[in-house]
Protein backbone atom coordinates (compact mmCIF):
# COMPACT_ATOMS: atom_id res chain seq x y z
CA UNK A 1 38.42 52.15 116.13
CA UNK A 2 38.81 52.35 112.20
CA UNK A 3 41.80 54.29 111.23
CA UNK A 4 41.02 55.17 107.87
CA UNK A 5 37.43 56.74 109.59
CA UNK A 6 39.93 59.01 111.78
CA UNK A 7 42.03 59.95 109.05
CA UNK A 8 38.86 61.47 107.30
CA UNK A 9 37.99 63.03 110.07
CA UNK A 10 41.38 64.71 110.09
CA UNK A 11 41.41 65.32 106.42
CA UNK A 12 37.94 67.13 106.28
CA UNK A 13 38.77 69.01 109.52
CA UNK A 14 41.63 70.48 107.98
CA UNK A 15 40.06 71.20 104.76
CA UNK A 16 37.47 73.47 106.50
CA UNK A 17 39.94 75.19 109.02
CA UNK A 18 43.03 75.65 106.77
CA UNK A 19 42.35 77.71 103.79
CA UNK A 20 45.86 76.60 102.17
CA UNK A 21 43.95 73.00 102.18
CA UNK A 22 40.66 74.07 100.74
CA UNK A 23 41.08 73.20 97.12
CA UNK A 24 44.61 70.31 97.71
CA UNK A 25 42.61 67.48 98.00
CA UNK A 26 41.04 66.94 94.86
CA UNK A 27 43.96 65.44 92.81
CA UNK A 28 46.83 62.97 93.23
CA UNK A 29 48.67 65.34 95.90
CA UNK A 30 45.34 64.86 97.73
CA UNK A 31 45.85 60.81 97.58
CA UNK A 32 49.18 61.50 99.06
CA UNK A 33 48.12 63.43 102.62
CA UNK A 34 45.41 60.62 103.03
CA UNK A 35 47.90 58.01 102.98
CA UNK A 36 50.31 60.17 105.01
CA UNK A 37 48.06 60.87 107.98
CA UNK A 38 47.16 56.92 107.90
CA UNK A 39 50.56 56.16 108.11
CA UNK A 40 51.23 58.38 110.92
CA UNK A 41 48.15 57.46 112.60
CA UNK A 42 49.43 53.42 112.20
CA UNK A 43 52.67 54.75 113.65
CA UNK A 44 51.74 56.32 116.34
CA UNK A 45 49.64 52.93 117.75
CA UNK A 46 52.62 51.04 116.30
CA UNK A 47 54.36 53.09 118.97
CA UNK A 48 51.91 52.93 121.40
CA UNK A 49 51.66 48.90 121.56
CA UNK A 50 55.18 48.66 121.84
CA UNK A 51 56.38 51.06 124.46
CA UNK A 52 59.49 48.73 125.44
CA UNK A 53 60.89 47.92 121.84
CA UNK A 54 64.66 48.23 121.97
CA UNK A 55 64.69 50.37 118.78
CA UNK A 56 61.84 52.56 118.55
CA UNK A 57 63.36 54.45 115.76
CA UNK A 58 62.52 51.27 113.67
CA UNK A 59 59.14 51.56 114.04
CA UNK A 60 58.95 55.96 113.89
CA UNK A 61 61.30 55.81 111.00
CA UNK A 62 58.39 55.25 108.42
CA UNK A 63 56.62 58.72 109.41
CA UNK A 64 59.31 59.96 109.69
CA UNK A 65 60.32 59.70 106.12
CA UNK A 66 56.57 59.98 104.86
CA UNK A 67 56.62 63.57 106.82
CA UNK A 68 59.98 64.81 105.23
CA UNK A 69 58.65 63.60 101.91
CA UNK A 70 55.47 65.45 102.67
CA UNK A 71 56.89 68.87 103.45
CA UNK A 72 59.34 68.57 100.01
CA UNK A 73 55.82 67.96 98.15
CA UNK A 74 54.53 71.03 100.09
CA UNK A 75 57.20 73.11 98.77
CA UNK A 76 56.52 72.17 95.25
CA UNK A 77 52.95 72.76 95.25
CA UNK A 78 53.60 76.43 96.50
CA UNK A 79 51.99 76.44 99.94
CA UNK A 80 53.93 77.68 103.07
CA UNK A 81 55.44 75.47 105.72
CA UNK A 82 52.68 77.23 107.84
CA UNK A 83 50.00 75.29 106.29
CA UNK A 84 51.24 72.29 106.85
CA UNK A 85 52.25 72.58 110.69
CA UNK A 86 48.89 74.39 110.98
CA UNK A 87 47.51 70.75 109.45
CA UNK A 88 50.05 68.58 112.41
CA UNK A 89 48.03 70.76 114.79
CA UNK A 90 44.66 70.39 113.40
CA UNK A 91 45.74 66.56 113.28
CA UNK A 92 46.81 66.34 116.38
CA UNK A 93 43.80 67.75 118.07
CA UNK A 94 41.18 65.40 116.73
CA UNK A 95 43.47 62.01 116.63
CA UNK A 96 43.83 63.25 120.25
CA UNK A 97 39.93 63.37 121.16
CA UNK A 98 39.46 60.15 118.91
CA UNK A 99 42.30 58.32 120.43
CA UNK A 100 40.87 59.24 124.32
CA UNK A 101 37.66 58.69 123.27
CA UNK A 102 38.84 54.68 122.24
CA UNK A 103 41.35 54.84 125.91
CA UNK A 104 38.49 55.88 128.28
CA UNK A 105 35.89 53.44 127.07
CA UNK A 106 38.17 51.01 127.65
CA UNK A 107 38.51 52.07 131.26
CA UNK A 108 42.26 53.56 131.23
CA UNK A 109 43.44 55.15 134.22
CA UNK A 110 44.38 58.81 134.34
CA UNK A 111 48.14 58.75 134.48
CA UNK A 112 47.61 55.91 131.14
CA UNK A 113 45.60 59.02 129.60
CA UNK A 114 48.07 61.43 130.62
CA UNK A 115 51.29 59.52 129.28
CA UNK A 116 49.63 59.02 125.82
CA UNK A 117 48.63 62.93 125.45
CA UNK A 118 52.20 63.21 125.94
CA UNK A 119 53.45 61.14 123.11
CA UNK A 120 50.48 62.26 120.82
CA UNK A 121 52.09 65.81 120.85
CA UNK A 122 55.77 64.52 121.55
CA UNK A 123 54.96 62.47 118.07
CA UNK A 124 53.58 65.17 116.35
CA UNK A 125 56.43 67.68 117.09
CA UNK A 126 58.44 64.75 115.50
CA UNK A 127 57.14 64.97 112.34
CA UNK A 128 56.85 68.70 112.21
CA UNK A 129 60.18 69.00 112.70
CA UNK A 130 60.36 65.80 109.51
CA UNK A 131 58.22 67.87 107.48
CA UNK A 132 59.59 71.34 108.32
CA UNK A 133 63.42 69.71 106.93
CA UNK A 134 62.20 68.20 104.16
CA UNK A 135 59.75 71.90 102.96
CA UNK A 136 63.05 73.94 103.81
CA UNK A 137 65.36 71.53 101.60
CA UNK A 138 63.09 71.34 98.38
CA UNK A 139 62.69 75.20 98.51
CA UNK A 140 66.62 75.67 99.20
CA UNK A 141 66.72 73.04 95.95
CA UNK A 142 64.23 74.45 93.93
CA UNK A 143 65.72 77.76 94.36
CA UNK A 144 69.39 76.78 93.52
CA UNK A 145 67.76 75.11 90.69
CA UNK A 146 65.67 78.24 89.56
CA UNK A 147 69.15 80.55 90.03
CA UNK A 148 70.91 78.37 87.80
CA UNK A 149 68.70 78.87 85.33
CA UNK A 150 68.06 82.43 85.37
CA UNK A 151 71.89 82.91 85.12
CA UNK A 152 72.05 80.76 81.88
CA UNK A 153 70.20 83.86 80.73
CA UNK A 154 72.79 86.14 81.72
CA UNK A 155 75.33 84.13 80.05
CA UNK A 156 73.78 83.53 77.06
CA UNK A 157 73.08 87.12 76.65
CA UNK A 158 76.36 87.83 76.98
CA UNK A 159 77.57 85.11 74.90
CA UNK A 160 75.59 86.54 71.97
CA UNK A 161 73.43 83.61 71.96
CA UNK A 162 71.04 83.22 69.10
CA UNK A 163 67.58 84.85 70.21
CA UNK A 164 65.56 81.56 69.83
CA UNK A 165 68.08 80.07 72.51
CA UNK A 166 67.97 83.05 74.85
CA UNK A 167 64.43 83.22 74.42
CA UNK A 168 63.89 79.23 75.59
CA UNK A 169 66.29 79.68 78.47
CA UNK A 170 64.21 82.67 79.73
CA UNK A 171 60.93 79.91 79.25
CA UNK A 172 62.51 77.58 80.63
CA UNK A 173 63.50 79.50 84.12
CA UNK A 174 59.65 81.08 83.57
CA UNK A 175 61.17 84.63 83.73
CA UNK A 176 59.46 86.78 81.43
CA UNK A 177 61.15 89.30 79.62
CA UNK A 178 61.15 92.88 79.83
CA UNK A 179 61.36 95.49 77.14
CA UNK A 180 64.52 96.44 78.49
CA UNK A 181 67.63 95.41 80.39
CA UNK A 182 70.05 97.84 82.06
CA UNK A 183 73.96 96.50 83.62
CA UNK A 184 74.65 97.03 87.01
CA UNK A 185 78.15 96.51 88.44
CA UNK A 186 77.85 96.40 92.06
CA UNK A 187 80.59 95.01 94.37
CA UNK A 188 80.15 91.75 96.20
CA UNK A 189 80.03 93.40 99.32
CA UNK A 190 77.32 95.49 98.13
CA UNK A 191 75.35 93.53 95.51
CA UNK A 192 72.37 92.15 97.74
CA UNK A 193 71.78 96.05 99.64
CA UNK A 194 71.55 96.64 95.44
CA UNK A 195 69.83 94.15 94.24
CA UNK A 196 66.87 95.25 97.15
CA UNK A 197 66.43 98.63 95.08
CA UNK A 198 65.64 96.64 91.79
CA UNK A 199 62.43 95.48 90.53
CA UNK A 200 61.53 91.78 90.83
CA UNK A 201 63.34 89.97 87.73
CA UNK A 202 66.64 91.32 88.00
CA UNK A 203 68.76 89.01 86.75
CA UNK A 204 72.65 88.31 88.26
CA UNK A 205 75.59 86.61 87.64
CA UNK A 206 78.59 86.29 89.89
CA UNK A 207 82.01 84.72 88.91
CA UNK A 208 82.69 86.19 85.60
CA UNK A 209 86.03 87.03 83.77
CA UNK A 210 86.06 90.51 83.46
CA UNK A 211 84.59 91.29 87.09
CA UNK A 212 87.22 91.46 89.66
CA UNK A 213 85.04 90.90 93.17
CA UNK A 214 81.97 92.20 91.53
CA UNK A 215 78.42 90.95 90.92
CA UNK A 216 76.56 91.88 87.29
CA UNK A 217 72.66 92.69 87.97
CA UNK A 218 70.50 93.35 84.66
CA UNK A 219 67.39 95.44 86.29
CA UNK A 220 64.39 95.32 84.10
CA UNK A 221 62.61 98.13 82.75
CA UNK A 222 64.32 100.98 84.60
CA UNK A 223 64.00 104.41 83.02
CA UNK A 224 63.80 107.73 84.34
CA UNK A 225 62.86 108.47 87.74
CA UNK A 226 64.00 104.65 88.19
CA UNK A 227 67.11 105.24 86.73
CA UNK A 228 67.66 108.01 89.47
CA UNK A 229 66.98 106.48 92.04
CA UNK A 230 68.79 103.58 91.54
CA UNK A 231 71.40 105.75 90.91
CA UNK A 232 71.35 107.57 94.11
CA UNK A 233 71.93 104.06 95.41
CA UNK A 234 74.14 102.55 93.74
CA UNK A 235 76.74 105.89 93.35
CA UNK A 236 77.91 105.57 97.50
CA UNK A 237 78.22 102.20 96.89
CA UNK A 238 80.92 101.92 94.38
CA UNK A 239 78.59 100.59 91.75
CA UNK A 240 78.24 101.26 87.51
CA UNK A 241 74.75 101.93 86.11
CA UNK A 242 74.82 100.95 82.17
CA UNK A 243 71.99 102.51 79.65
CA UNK A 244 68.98 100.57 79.35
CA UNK A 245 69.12 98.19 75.92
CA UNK A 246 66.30 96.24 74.52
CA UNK A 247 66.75 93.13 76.84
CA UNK A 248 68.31 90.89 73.85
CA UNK A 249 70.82 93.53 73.23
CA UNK A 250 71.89 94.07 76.81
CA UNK A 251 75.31 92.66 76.15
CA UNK A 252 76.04 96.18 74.91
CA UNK A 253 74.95 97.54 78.36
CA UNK A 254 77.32 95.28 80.26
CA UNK A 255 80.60 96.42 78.33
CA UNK A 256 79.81 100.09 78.60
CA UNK A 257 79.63 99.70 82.18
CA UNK A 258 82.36 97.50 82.26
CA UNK A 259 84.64 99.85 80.23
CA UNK A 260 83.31 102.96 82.50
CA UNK A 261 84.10 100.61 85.63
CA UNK A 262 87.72 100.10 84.19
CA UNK A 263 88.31 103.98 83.48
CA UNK A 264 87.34 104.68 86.50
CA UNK A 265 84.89 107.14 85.83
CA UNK A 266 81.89 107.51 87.75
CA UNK A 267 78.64 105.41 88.70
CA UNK A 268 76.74 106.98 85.40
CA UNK A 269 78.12 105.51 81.96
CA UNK A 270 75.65 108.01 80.35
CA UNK A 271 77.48 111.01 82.04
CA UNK A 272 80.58 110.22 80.21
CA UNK A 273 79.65 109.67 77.10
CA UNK A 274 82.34 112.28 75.55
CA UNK A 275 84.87 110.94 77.49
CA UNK A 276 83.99 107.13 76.29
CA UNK A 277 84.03 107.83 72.64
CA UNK A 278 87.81 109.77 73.22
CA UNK A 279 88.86 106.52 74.89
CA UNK A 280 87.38 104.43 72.37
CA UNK A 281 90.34 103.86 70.11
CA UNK A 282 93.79 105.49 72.23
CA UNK A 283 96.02 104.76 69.33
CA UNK A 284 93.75 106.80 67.02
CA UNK A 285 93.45 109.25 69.68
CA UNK A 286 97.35 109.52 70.36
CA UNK A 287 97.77 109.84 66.33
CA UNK A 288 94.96 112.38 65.92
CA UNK A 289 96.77 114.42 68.74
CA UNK A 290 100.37 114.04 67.49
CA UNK A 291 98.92 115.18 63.96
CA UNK A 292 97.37 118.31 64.52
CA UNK A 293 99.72 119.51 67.34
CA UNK A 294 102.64 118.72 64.64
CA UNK A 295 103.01 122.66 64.28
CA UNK A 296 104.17 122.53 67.76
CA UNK A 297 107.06 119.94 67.50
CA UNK A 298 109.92 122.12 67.38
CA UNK A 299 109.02 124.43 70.03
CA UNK A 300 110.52 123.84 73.76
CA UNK A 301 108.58 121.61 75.91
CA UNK A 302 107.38 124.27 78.32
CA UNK A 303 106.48 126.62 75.30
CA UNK A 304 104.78 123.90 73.35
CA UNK A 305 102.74 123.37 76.94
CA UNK A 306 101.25 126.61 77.52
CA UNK A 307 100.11 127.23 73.83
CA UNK A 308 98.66 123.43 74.06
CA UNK A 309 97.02 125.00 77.16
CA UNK A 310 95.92 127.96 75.62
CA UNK A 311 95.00 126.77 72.35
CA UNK A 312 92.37 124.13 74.11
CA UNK A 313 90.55 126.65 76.24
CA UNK A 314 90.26 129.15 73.27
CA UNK A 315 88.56 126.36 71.54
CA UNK A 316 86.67 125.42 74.25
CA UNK A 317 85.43 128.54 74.96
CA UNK A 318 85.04 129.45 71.59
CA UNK A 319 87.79 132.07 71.21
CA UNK A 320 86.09 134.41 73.92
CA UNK A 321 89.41 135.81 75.19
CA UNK A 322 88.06 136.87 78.91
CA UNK A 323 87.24 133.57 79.78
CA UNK A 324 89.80 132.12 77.79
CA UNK A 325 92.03 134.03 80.25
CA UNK A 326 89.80 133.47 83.08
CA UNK A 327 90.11 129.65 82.72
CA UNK A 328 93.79 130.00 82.33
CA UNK A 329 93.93 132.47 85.17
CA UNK A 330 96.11 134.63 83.05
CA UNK A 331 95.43 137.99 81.77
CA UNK A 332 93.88 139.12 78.79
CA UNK A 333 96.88 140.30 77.32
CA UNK A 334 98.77 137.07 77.17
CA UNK A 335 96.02 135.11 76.11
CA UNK A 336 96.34 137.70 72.57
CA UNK A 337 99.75 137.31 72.76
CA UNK A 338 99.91 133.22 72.56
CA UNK A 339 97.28 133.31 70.06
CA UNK A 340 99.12 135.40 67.85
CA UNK A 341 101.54 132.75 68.30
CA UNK A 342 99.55 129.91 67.45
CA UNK A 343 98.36 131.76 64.33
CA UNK A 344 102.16 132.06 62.96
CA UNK A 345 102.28 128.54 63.53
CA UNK A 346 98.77 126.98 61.95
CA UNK A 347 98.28 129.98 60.22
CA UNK A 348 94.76 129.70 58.15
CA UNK A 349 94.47 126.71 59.38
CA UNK A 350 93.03 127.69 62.60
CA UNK A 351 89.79 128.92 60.27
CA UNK A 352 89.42 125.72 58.70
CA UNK A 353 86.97 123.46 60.14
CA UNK A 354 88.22 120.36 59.48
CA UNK A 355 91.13 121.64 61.45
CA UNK A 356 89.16 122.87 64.02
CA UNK A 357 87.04 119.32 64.75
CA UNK A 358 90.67 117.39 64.53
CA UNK A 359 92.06 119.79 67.63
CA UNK A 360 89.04 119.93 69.08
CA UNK A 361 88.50 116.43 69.35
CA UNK A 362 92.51 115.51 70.39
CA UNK A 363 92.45 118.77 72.96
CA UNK A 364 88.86 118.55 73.91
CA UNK A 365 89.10 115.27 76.87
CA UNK A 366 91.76 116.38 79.82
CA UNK A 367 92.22 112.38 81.26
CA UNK A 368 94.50 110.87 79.42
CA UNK A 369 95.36 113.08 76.84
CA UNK A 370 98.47 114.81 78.61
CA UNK A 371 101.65 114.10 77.57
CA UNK A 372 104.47 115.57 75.28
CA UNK A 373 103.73 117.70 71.95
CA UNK A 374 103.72 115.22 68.98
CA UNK A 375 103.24 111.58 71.16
């Protein structure tokens, strides 16, 4: 019997029943089965011929390695571990009526036939279970590998990375980029039920300074109706949803969402956009405040309280004195009376709009503004 004659045999039987096969043996990965299935083949009579060698695991531990090598190639040519057991089986099945076809016409006895059908498949399940280790540990690899370097995007984007550099670590992790990026905050515990509502591409990055216990996703192309129903998500889940950014400016999504994550204010940054731009610079804010409130300074706290009150909802609601009072929940009356106060104290300056915008602006955002008259 001419082993490299049954290892065609195998090869061209598995080419025509396993489709993942039909075009892989036409190049160098082609060269490599071949030589695998002769190996295992040898192995197997190797085996065989020396049923009472003291360390069989000598002799297997060629095709052994060959079939773990085999199943890492596997995984780097794309095909499924699937295939490639499909392939053992296919093997198995005509080495099997090859090898009987040599045992009978040499005149071996039943229970002979019987113990080598046993090893044939006992072998093969061997290196299946070779192969199966060495597909799983390439793709684990190759996919630890291919993480790492979509999160050197995510880093260098928010490094502020020059734009050739970004652009060759998106190349080089073969992710291609989207028009736009938008920031998601999601909390560990939550990240991956997330990250199942995004398109494929999202990028994410774990471990980084300004993210207590929280995982940053940057969701390609999500506008509109995909912005709403990611946020109807990612809202019961404790997450931040940034504003879509042309993807090499999405830096500038991350730290709104980070700064609406730190105020605390909801899982839509573009919700709170009034309430962002108040917050943007507190000092300024606390001056602004102290400045055009300074008519109220020498009034008693509680005094200088309920015309801060009042003078914020008549500016608010545009001097309408109803719902001025109706906000309040005071009557009409007093809400004439305290504004005939306020007028003795700004005078014409409550007709000036440059007046106006400054108490509009320091009264106009409730969080965080409270606090006495003049600080």
């Amino acid at each position: 019997m001419q082993l490299p004659q049954v290892a065609d045999d195998i090869v061209e039987t598995i080419v025509a029943e396993v489709p993942s096969y039909e075009n892989a043996f036409v190049d160098q990965m082609g060269e490599v089965i071949r030589n695998a299935v002769q190996l295992a083949l040898r192995t197997f009579l190797s085996l065989v011929s020396h049923r009472r060698d003291p360390d069989p695991d000598r002799l297997l531990r060629p095709a052994i390695d060959g079939a773990y090598q085999l199943g890492r190639g596997e995984a780097r040519s794309g095909r499924t571990i699937d295939a490639l057991l499909a392939a053992y089986r296919i093997g198995a099945r005509v080495a099997w009526r090859q090898l009987s076809g040599h045992a009978v016409a040499h005149d071996s006895g039943a229970p002979m036939l019987a113990e080598f059908a046993e090893r044939v498949f006992a072998y093969i399940d061997q290196l299946s279970a070779a192969s199966a280790a060495g597909h799983a540990d390439e793709s684990a690899s190759t996919g630890r590998a291919r993480h790492r370097l979509l999160e050197r995007i995510v880093r260098a984007l928010l490094e502020g990375e020059p734009e050739p550099a970004v652009v060759r670590h998106a190349e080089r992790a073969e992710w291609t980029p989207p028009e736009t990026l938008t920031a998601v905050i999601a909390p560990d515990a939550h990240a991956g039920t997330v990250l199942q509502s995004l398109p494929a591409g999202t990028l994410q990055a774990a471990e980084l300074p300004d993210l207590d216990e929280a995982v940053l996703l940057f969701a390609p192309d999500v506008h509109r109706w995909a912005r709403s129903a990611l946020l109807r998500v990612a809202e019961p889940l404790g997450c931040v949803v940034g504003p879509g950014r042309p993807w090499l400016d999405a830096r500038s999504s991350y730290l709104r969402a980070l700064r609406v994550r730190q105020l605390g204010l909801g899982a839509d940054t573009e919700a709170h956009l009034p309430a962002l731009v108040l917050t943007a610079d507190p000092l300024a804010l606390a001056d602004l405040r102290a400045q055009a409130l300074e008519p109220l300074a020498g009034l008693r706290p509680a005094s200088a309280a309920k015309l801060t009150e009042t003078l914020r909802a008549w500016l608010l609601h545009q001097g309408r004195r109803d719902e001025v009072a109706e906000a309040l929940f005071v009557h009409p009356q007093t809400v004439r009376y305290r504004m005939t106060q306020l007028r003795d104290l700004y005078g014409d300056r409550l007709e000036d709009p440059e007046t106006v915008l400054a108490l509009t602006i320091a009264l106009g955002h409730e969080d965080g503004l409270g606090g006495p008259v003049g600080g």
